[in-house]
Every structure is written in C-alpha cells, then in structure tokens.
Protein backbone atom coordinates (compact mmCIF):
# COMPACT_ATOMS: atom_id res chain seq x y z
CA UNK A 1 0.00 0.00 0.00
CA UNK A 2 2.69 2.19 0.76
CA UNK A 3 4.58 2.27 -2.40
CA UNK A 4 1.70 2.30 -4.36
CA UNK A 5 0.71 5.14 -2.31
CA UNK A 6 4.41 7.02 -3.27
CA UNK A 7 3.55 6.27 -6.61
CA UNK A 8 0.50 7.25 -7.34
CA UNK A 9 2.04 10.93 -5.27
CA UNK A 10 5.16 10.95 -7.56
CA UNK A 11 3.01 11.10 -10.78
CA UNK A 12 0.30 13.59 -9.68
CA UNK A 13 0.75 17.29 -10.69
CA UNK A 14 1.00 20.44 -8.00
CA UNK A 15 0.04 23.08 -9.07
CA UNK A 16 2.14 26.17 -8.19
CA UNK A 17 0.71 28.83 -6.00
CA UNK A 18 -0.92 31.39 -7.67
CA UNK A 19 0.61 34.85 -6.81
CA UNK A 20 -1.51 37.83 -5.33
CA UNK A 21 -2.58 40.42 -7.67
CA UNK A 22 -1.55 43.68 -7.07
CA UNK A 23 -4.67 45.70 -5.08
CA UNK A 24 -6.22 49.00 -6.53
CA UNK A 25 -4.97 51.41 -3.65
CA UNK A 26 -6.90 54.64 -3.62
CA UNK A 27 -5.98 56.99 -5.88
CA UNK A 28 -7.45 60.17 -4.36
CA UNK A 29 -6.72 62.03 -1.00
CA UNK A 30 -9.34 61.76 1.57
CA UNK A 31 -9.60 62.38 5.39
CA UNK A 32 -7.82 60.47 7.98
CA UNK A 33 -4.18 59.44 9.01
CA UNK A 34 -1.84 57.76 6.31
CA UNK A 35 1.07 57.74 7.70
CA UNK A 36 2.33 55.06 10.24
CA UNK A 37 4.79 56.01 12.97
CA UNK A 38 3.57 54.37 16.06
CA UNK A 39 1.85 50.71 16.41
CA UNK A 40 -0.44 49.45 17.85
CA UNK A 41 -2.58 52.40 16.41
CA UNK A 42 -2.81 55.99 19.16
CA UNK A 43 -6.68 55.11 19.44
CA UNK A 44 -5.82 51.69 21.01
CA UNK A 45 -3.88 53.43 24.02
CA UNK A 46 -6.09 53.74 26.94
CA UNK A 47 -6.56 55.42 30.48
CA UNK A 48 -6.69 51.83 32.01
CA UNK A 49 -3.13 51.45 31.10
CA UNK A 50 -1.92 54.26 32.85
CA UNK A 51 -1.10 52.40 36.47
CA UNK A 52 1.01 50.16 34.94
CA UNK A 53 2.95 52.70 33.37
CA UNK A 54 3.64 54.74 36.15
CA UNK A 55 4.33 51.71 37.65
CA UNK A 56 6.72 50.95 35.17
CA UNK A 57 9.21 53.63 36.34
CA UNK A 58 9.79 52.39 39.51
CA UNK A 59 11.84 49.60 37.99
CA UNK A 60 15.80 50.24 37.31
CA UNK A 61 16.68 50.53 33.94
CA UNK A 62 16.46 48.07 30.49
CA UNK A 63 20.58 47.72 30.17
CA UNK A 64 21.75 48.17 26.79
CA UNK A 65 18.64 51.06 25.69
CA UNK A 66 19.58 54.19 25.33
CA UNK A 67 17.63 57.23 26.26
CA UNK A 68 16.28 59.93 24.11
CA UNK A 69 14.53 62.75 25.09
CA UNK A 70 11.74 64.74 23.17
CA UNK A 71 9.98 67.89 24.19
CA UNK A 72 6.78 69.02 22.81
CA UNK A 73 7.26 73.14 22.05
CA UNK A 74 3.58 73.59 21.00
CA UNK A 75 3.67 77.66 19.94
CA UNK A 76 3.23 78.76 16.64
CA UNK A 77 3.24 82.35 14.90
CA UNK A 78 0.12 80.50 13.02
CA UNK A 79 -1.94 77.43 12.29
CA UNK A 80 -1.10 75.73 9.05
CA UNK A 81 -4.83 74.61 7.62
CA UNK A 82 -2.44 70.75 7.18
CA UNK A 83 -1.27 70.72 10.79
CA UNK A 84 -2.62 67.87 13.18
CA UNK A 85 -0.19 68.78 16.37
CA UNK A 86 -1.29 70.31 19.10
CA UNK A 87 -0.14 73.72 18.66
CA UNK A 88 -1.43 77.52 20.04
CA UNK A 89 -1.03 80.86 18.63
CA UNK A 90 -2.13 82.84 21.36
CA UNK A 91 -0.03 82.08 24.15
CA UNK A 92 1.47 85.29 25.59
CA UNK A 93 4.99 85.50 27.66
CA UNK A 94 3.26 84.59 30.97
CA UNK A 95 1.31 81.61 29.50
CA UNK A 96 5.01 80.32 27.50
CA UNK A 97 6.78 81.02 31.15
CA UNK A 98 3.88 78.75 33.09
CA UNK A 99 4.53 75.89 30.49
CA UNK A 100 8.24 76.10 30.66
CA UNK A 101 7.79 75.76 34.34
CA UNK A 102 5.80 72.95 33.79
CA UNK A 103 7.75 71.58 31.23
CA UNK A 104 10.96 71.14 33.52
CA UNK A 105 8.38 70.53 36.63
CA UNK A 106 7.69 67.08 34.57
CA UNK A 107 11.16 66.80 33.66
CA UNK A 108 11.94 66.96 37.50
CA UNK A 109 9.50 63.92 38.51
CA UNK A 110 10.79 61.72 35.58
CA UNK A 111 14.33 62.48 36.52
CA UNK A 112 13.68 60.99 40.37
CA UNK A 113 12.37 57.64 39.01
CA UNK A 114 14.26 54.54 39.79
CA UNK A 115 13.80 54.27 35.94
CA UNK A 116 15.38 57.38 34.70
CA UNK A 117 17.12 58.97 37.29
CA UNK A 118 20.74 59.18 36.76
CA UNK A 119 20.93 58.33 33.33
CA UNK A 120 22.39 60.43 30.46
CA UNK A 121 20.36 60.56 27.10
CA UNK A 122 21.81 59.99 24.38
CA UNK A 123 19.40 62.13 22.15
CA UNK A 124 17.74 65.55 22.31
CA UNK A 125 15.09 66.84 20.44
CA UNK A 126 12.60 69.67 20.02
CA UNK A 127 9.59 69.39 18.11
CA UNK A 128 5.95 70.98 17.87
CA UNK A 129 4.82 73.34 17.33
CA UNK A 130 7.40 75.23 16.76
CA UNK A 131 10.49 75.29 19.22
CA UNK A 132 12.43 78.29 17.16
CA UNK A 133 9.03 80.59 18.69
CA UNK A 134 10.56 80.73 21.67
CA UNK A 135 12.97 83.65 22.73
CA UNK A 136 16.71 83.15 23.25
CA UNK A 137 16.39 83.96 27.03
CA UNK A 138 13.15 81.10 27.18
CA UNK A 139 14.99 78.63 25.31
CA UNK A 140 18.43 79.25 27.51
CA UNK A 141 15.86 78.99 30.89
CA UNK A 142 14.15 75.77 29.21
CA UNK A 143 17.61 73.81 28.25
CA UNK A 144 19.76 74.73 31.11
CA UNK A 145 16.54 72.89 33.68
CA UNK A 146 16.72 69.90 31.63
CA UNK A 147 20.86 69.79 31.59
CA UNK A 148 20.50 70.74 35.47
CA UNK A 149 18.44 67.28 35.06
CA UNK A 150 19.92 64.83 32.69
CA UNK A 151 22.91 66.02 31.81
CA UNK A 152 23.98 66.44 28.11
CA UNK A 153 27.63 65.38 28.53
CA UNK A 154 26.87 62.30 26.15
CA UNK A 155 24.17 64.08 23.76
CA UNK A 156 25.20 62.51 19.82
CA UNK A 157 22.62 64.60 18.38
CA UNK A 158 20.32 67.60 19.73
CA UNK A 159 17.62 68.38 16.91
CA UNK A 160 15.75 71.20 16.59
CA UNK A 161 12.65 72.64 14.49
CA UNK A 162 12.26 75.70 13.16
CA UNK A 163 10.50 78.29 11.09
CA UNK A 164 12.51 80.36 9.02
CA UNK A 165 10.10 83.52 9.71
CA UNK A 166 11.09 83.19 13.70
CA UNK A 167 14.63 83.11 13.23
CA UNK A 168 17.37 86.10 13.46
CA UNK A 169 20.78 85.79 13.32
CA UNK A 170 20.72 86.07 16.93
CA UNK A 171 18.24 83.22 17.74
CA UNK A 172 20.21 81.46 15.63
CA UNK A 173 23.25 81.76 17.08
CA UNK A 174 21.83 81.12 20.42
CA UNK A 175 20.32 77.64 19.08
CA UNK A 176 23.55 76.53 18.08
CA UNK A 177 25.03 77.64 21.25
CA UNK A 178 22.64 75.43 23.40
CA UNK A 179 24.55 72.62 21.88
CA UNK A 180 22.14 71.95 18.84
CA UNK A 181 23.67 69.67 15.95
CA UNK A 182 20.75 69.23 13.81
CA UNK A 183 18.62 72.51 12.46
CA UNK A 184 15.43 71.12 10.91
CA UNK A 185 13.82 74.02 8.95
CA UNK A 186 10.36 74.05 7.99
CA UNK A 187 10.35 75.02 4.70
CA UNK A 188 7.73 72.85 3.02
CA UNK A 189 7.77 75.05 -0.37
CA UNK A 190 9.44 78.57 -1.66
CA UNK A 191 6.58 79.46 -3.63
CA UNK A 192 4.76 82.52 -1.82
CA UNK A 193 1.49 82.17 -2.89
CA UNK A 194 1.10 78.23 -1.89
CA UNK A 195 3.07 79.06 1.72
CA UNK A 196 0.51 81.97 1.86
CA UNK A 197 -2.41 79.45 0.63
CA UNK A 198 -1.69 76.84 3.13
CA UNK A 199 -1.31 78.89 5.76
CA UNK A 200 2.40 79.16 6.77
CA UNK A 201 3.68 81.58 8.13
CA UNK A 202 6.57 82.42 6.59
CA UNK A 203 7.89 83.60 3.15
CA UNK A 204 10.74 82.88 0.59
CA UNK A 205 12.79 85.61 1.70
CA UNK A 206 13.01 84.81 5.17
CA UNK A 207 13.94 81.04 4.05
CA UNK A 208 17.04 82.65 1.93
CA UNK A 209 17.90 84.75 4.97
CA UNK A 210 18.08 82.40 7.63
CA UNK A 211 19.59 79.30 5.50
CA UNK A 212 22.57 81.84 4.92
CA UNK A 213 23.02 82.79 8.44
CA UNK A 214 22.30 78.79 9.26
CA UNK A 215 25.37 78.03 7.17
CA UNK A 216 27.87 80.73 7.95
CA UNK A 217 27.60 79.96 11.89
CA UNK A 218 28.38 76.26 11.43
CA UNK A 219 25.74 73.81 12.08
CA UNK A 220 26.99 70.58 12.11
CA UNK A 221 23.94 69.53 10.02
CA UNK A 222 20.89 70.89 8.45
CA UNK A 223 17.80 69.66 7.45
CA UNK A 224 15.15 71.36 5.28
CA UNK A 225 11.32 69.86 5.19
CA UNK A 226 9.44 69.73 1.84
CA UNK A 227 5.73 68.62 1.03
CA UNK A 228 4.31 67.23 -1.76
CA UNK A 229 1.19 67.97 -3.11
CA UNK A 230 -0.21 70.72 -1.17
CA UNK A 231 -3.00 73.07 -1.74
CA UNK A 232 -2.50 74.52 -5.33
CA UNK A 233 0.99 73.05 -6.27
CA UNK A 234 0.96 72.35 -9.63
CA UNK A 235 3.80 70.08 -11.77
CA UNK A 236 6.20 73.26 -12.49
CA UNK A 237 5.66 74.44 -9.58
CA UNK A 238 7.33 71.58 -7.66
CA UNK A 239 9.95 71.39 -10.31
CA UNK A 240 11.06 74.74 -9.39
CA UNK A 241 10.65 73.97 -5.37
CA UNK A 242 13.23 70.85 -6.08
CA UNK A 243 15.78 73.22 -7.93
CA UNK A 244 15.68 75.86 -5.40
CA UNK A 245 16.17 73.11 -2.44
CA UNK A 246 18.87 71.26 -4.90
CA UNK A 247 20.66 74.80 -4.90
CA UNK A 248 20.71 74.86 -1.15
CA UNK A 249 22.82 72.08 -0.77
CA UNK A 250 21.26 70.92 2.47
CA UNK A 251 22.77 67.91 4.10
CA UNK A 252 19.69 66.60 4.26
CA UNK A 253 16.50 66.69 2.91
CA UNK A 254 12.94 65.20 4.17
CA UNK A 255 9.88 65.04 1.55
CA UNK A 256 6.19 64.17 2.49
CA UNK A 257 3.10 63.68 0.89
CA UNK A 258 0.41 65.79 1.81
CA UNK A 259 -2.17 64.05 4.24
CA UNK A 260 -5.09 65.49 5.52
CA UNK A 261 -6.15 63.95 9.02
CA UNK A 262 -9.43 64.95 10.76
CA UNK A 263 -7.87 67.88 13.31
CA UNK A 264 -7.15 69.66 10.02
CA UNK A 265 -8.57 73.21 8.76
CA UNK A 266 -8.60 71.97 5.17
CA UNK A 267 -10.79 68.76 6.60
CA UNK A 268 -13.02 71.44 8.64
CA UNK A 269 -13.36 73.19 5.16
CA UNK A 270 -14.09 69.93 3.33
CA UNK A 271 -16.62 68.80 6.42
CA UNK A 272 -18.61 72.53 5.61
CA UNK A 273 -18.38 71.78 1.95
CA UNK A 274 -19.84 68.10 1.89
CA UNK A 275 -16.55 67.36 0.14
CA UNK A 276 -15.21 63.69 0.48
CA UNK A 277 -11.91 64.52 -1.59
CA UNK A 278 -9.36 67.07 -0.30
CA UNK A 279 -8.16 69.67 -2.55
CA UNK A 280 -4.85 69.07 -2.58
CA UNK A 281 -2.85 66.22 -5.08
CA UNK A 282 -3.74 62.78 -5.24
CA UNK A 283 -1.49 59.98 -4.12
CA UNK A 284 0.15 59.01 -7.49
CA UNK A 285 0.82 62.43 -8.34
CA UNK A 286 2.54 62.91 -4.89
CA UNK A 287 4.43 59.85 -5.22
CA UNK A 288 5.69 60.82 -8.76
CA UNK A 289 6.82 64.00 -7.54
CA UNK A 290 8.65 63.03 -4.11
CA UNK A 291 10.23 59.82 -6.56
CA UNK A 292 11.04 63.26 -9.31
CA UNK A 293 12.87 65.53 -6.42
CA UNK A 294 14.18 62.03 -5.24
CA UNK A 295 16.10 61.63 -8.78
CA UNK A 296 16.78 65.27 -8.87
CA UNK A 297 19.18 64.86 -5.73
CA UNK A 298 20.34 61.92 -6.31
CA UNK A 299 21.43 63.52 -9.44
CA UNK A 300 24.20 65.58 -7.93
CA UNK A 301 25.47 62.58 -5.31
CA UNK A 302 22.86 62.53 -2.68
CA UNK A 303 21.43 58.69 -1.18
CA UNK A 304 17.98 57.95 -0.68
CA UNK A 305 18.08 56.96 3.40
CA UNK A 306 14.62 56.30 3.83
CA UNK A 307 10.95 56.32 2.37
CA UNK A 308 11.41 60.45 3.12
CA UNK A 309 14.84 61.22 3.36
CA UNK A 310 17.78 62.02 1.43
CA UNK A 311 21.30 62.92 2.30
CA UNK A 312 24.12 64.32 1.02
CA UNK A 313 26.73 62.35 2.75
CA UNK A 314 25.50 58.64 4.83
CA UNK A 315 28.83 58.39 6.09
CA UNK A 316 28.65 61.86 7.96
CA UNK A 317 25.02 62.48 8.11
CA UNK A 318 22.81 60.51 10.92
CA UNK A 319 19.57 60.72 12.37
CA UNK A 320 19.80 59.73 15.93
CA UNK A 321 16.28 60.05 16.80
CA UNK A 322 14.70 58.11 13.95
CA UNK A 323 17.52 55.69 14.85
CA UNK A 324 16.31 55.42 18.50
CA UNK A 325 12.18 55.77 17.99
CA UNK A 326 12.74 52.53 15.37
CA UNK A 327 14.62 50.13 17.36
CA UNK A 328 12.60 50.60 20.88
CA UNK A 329 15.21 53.20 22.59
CA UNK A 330 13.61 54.49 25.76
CA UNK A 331 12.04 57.82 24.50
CA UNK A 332 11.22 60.34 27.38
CA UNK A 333 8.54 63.13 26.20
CA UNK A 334 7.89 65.86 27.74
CA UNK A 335 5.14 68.76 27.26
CA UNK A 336 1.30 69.13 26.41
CA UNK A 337 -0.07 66.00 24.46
CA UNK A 338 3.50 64.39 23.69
CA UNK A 339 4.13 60.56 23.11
CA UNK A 340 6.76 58.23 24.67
CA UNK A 341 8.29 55.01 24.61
CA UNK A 342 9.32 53.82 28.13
CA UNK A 343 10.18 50.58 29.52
CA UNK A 344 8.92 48.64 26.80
CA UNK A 345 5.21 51.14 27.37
CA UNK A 346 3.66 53.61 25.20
CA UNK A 347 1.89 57.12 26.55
CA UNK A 348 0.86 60.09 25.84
CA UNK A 349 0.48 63.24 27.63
CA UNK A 350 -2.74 65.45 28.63
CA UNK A 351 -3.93 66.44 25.01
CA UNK A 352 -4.85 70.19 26.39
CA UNK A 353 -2.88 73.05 27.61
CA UNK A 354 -4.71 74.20 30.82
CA UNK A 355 -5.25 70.00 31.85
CA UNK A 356 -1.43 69.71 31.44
CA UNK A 357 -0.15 72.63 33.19
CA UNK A 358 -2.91 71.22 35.99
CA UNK A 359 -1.44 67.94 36.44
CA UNK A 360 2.27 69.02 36.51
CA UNK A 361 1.53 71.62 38.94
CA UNK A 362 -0.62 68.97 41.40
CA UNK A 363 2.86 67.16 41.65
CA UNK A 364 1.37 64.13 38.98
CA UNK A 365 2.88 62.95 35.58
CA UNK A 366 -0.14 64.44 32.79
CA UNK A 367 -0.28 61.14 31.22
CA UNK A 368 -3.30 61.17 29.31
CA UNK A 369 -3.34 57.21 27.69
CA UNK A 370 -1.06 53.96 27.62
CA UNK A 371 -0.79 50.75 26.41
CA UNK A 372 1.71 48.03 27.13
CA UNK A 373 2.19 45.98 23.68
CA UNK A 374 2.69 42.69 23.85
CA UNK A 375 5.84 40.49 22.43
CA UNK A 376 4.43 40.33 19.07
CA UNK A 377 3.03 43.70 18.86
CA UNK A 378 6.44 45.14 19.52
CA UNK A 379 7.87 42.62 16.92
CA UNK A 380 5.96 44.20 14.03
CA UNK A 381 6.22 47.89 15.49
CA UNK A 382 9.99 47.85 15.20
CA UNK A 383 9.85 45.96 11.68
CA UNK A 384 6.83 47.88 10.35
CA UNK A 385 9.53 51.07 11.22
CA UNK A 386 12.58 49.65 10.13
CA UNK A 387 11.09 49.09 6.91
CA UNK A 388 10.74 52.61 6.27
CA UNK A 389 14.61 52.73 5.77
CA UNK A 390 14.37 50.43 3.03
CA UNK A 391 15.54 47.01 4.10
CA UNK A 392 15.62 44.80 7.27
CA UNK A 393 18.16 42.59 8.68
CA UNK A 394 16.02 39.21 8.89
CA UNK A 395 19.43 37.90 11.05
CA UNK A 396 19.63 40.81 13.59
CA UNK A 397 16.04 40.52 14.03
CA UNK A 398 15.90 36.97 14.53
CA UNK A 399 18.71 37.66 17.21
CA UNK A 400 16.73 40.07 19.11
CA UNK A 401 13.75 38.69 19.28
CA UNK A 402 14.61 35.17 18.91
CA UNK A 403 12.17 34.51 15.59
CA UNK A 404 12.55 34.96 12.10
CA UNK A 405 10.79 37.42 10.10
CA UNK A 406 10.76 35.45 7.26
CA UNK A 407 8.73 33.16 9.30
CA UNK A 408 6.84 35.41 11.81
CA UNK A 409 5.75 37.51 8.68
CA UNK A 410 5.68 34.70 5.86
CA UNK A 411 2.40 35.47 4.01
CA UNK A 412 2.50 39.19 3.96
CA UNK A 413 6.26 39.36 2.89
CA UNK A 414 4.89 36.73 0.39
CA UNK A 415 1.89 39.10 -0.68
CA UNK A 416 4.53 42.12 -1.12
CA UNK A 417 6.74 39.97 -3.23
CA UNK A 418 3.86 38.99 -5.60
CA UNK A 419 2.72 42.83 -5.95
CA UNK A 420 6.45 43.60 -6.95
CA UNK A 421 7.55 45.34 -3.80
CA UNK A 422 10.13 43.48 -2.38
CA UNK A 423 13.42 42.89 -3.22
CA UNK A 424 15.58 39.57 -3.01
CA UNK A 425 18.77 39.72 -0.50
CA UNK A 426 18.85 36.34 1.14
CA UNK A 427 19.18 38.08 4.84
CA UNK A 428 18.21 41.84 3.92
CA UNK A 429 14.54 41.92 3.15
CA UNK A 430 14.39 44.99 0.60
CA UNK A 431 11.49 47.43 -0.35
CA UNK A 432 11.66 48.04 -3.91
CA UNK A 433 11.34 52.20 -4.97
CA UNK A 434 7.77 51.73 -6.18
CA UNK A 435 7.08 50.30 -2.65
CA UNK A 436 9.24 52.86 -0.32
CA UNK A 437 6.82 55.39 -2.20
CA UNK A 438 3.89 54.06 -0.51
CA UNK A 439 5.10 52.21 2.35
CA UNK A 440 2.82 53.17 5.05
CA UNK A 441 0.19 52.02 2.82
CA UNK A 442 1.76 48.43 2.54
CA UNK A 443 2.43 48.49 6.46
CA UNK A 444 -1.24 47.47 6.75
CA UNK A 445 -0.30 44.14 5.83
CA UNK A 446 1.42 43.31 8.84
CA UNK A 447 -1.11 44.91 11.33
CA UNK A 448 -3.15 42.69 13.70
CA UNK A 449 -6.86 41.82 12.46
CA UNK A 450 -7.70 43.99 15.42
CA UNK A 451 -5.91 46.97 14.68
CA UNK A 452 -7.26 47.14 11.03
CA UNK A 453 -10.53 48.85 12.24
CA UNK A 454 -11.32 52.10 13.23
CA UNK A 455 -9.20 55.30 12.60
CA UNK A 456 -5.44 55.21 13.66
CA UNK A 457 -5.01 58.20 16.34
C-alpha cells in the first residue's frame, strides 16, 4: 500500500501557487491618518493602562537602551490649515513662562524615578509646534533645567525645528550655542502664494535669509522639510521647489506627501463643503513627484536613506532620533499631548494646555493614555519602522527577538513579493522604490486583524 501510495504521489501534478494580484490602492486624497509612525494604532492606548505605566518607572533601567529625550514646544506664529499637532497661537509670555515651568516641573518627577534617574540621554530633540518661537532667554531657561536634570555630557545629536520667519541671526546663534547639531527648517515650499495658501507663516525671503546665516555659523547639520502635493501646487511648480532646495545644498532633505487627518482646517473646510476629496494632489501624483525631487538629488550625489529622506553624505550624516524611535530606545517626552516610549510602554500626555499645566503643577505625571504591547506587537512595530529605511536585517532581528521574520511575517512578505515590492537579499529583506513610495500604505499588511478597524489616532 505504501509504495503504491508514493507512486500514485510521484506522478500527480502540484500546481504552483498562484501569486496575489496587485490591489487597486486609492488613488485620491481623503480624510484620515496615512502615515504610520507608532503601532499598535494611538486610538488603542487607553486610560486603564496608565497604572502600569507609572508603575513601570519604579523599575531600574532596560541595560543596553539608550535614552532619548523629546519635548513638545507647542507655539506657533500660526496654524497651518495641514497641521494635526497640538499647537497655540495665542499664548502670551506669561502663558510660555507657566509651560516652561511645567515643562521642567515634569522633567523633574521623571528624573527621580528609579527608571530614569541618573541616566544620560543619548538624544535631544525639540519638536511641535514650533520650538524656534521661543525667545533666546526662554529657550536658555528651558535647556539649562533639563541639563540641570539629565545632563547632556553624552548628547550625539540635539535636533531642533524651526521656522525660518522666527529666526534672526541672533536666535540662531543662540540655538547653536545650546549645543544643537541638527537645524530642521520648515520650509515645506518657496513658492509665496502656496506658503501663503496653506497657511504658513513664513515667506521665501526669510527662508534665503536664515539658510545663509544657518550656514555661515556652522551647524553641524541641516535639514530642510518639503511637502508634496499641497494646496495649489501644480507640476512646475514643484519642479522649481526641487531646484531651489537642490541649490541649497542641504545635508539633508525630508519630503512628504500631503495628508489630511481629521484635526485639520482643510478637513473642517471639506466637512462645511460636503466634500469627500481634499483639494490638494492625489497619491500618485505625490508619489511621482517626491520619486522626481528624489532623482533630482540623487542627481548631484545625494542617497535615498529612507521612504522620506535624502542625504548628502551617509557616512557623515545621521539621524539619531529616527535611529532610536525605530529600534525601541527608551524615549522620554515631555510637554502638552507628547508621546513616549518607556520601559517597553507607550503614553501620551494630557492632550490640552490648561489640563497639562494642571497635572504638573498637582505634583502628577499628565499622562493622558497607555498601552503596554505585547511580544508580538512590539515585533511588528519595530519591523513595520525599520522598513521605512528600506531594508531589514532578517538575522539581527531573529537575534533580538529570537524569531525569524521570514517566518513570523511569511504570508504578507509573500503578498509584497507577488505585488512587486520586495526585493531579493537572502538576509536583507528589501522594499523596492515603487514600494518605499507608498510604504505606510503596505504596512497594513502586517497589522493585527484587530488593529485594522477604526481610525489610527
């Protein structure tokens, strides 16, 4: 029976698996979040979670994680109708000095934690909002608490955001005193009628002015911001946006496509308008022109670094932060409705100005919402992320986390190869250029059944 069993197998045709087809992905630009940078999703963190997480910090220290800090700098000159951060524009000096108090205030409790206390960061930075609103004096009073705190002594990168419009030559010079290494200007575009359109704040001239000044005072690197497809950019008007940012000669640039999630004024317009479909490009033409300014750098020796990023020199040119936030370093965030990564737990801060000033002046941390993932969940955060760069070692992650990807993630890897998206490496598991484009699209396919419904923050 047996060998006529073998037989009877050894003469019967398999059929080969039939690969995926590619899916129709949405062409136009509606409401809601598209890109991923956290997982599991910001609307799966809860308030229940928050014991545990405090509790959290009364345990010493992961050994081998490095700590980053990030504080949340939520003033703006004005509201960009895109922007989905919690930001204010009419904060006056005694309101910024109450939340610089509080700022450090928080600083203070996290620093006496079995957790953090006497540890020394390894990464600095300031985002909102935007940090470069603040006055020299406020941002000397603000940096010296947290050094006072954590000490800086072995800082590798301090990053900082700014908006050319806020910045003089002396504010500038006083940001790269405070021990900054990476300037981050907001450009987004250098066309004056789209800034004006989308509501920035700023104009062309101001970018010229402080870029100069930037340069001639020495910043070890700079970074300038760009967005595709906003309101009213047109095909030769991006053309012209890439040459002016390939004249710069930043040494490094960071491209998005335009997203419009539900916090924004151009959704609020759309909501009052019955509109479904935002007025700004769709998501082919924003890939096509991010992959065109891509080619146009790459042109004159810069190295695509990531599914946004390109820079002039890999060997020189690092990004700390991204580094840290992608491979689970302890992230400590600070400042009105700010997320962190500590002790393997996610939070997030009071979402409000008034609550969080509240809290930190009761003597409590303002966490707002937490979640502690589980072993899988930060398995696919942490590949889901690292993917963004372009490729993952399938051998480093198998040594951290003691599994395979190839195996943990076997049919959607499979699913990305059929659609083209993949490349072959044997250990490095590649995104092609087509897929980087649209990566946070194709992160879906990793996500828990669970975390597929619902909106993402």
């Amino acid at each position: 029976m047996r060998s006529d069993r073998n037989e009877f197998m050894s003469t019967t045709t398999v059929e080969p698996p039939v690969p995926a087809p590619k899916p129709v992905f949405q062409k136009e630009t509606t409401a809601g979040n598209y890109f991923v940078s956290n997982y599991p999703p910001f609307a799966f963190w809860k308030k229940e979670a928050i014991p545990d997480f405090l509790a959290s910090l009364d345990q010493p220290p992961r050994p081998g994680v490095p700590l980053g800090l990030y504080t949340h700098i939520p003033f703006c000159r004005k509201r960009c109708h895109f922007c989905y951060f919690r930001v204010y524009t009419d904060k006056d000096a005694g309101a910024i000095r109450g939340y610089l108090d509080a700022v450090l205030k928080e600083f203070a409790v996290y620093a006496a934690k079995p957790f953090i206390g006497g540890r020394k960061p390894k990464f600095v930075y300031f985002g909102g909002g935007t940090p470069s609103y603040l006055s020299p004096d406020q941002l000397k009073f603000l940096t010296d608490g947290m050094k006072a705190l954590l000490p800086w002594d072995e800082v590798e990168e301090v990053t900082f955001e700014a908006e050319p419009g806020t910045l003089t030559d002396h504010k500038l010079q006083a940001i790269r005193d405070l021990g900054v290494t990476r300037l981050s200007l907001g450009i987004e575009h250098f066309d004056d009628h789209i800034l004006e359109i989308n509501g920035r704040a700023h104009r062309s001239k101001e970018i010229a002015r402080a870029y100069a000044f930037a340069r001639e005072i020495g910043f070890p690197q700079i970074n300038i911001d760009l967005i595709a497809g906003m309101v009213e950019e047109t095909e030769d008007k991006w053309k012209e946006a890439v040459a002016k940012a390939v004249a710069l000669q930043p040494d490094s640039v960071t491209i998005y496509q335009m997203e419009v999630p539900y916090n924004t004024g151009i959704f609020k317009q759309m909501k009052a308008e019955g509109k479904l479909v935002a007025p700004v490009a769709d998501w082919e033409t924003k890939r096509r022109w991010v992959d065109y300014a891509f080619g146009e750098f790459e042109k004159v020796g810069y190295t695509m670094t990531s599914t946004t990023t390109v820079v002039k020199d890999p060997a020189k040119v690092k990004f700390v932060y991204r580094e840290g936030l992608f491979s689970g370093a302890d992230i400590m965030s600070v400042g009105v409705a700010s997320f962190g990564h500590l002790n393997g737990m996610h939070y997030q801060n009071q979402h409000d100005f008034d609550p969080y000033v509240e809290a930190v002046n009761a003597g409590q941390l303002p966490v707002y919402r937490a979640l502690t993932p589980t072993w899988e969940e930060h398995y696919i955060r942490e590949f889901m992320l690292q993917l963004k760069l372009g490729s993952v070692s399938a051998e480093k992650f198998t040594r951290k986390f003691g599994k395979d990807p190839r195996e943990q993630f076997a049919k959607p890897l499979q699913r990305l190869k059929d659609w083209g998206f993949l490349t072959n490496g044997g250990d490095r598991i590649g995104v092609t250029r087509e897929g980087l484009l649209q990566i946070d699209r194709l992160l879906h396919e990793f996500f828990k059944p669970e975390h597929e419904t619902g909106r993402y923050a």
